[in-house]
Protein backbone atom coordinates (compact mmCIF):
# COMPACT_ATOMS: atom_id res chain seq x y z
CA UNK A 1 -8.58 16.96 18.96
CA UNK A 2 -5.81 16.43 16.46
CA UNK A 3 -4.69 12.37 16.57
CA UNK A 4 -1.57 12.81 14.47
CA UNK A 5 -0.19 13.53 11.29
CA UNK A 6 -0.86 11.56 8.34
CA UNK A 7 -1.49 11.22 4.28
CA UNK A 8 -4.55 10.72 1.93
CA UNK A 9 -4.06 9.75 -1.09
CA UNK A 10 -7.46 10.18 -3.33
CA UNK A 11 -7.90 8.67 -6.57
CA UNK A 12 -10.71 9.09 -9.28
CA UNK A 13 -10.22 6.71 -12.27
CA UNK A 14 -12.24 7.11 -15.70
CA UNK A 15 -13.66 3.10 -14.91
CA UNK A 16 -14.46 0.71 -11.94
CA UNK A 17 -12.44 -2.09 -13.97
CA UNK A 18 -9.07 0.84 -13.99
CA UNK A 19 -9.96 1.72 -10.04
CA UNK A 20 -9.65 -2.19 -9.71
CA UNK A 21 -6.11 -2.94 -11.19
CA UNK A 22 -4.67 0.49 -9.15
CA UNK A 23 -6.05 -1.41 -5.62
CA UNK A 24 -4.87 -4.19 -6.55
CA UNK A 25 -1.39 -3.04 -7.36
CA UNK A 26 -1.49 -0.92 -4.20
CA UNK A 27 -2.43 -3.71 -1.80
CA UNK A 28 0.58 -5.80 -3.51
CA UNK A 29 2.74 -2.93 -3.28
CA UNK A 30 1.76 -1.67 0.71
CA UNK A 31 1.51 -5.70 2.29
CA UNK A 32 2.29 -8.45 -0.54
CA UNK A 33 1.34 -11.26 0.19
CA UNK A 34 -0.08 -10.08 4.16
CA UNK A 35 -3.12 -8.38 2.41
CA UNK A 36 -3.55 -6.64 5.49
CA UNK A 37 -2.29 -3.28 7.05
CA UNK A 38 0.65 -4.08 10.33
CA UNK A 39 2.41 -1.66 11.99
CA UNK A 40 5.22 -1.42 9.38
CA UNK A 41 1.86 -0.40 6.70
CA UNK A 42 -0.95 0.41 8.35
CA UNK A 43 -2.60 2.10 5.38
CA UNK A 44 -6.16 1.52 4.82
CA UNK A 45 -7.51 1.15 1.25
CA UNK A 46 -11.25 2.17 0.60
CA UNK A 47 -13.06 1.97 -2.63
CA UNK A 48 -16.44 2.50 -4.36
CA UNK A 49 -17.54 2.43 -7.84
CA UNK A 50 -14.21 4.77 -10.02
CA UNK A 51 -12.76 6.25 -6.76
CA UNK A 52 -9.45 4.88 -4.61
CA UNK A 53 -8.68 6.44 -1.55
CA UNK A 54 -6.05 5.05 0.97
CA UNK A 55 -5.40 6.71 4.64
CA UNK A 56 -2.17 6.27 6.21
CA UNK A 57 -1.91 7.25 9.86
CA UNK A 58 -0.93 4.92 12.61
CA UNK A 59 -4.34 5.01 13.96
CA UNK A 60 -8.00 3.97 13.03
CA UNK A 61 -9.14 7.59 12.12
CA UNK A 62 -12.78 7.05 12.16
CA UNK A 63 -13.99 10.57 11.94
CA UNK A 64 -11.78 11.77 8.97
CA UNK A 65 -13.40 8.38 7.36
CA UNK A 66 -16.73 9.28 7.86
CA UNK A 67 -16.32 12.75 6.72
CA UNK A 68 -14.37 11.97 3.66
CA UNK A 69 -16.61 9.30 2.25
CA UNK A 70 -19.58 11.88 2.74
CA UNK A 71 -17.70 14.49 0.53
CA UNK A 72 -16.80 11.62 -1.93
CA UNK A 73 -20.00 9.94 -2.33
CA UNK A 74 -21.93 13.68 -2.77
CA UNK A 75 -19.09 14.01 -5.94
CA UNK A 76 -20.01 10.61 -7.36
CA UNK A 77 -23.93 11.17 -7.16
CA UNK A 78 -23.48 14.09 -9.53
CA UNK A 79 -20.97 12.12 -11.95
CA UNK A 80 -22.49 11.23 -15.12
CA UNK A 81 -22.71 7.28 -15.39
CA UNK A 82 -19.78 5.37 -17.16
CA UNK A 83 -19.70 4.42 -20.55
């Protein structure tokens, strides 16, 4: 059942320290001071180790979620480690 249309943006940065600046320049950007999606922004920011991803679609999309972070966290597990 399709919900709606709406974006992913995916982001793989070359350190966890980069990947933290870029959220926090997005979450200043999307709510400033709110820190928190609304109906105006209701993107949702997600984040592990290098890797950024923010959804934007009116709705919670749970199942997209849970199938993206699978395909993500299978990419990391084969990254070689940081230096």
């Amino acid at each position: 059942m399709r919900e709606g249309k709406g974006t992913l943006y995916s982001f793989e940065y070359t350190s966890t320290a980069q990947r933290e600046n870029a959220e926090v320049f997005a979450r200043t950007t999307l709510w400033g001071t709110d820190a928190k999606a609304s109906p105006a922004h209701p993107e949702q920011i997600f984040h592990w180790d290098r890797y950024l991803m923010v959804l934007s679609f009116k709705g919670f999309q749970r199942d997209l979620l849970e199938s993206l972070l699978k395909k993500f966290k299978r990419l990391d597990a084969g990254a070689p480690p940081a230096l």
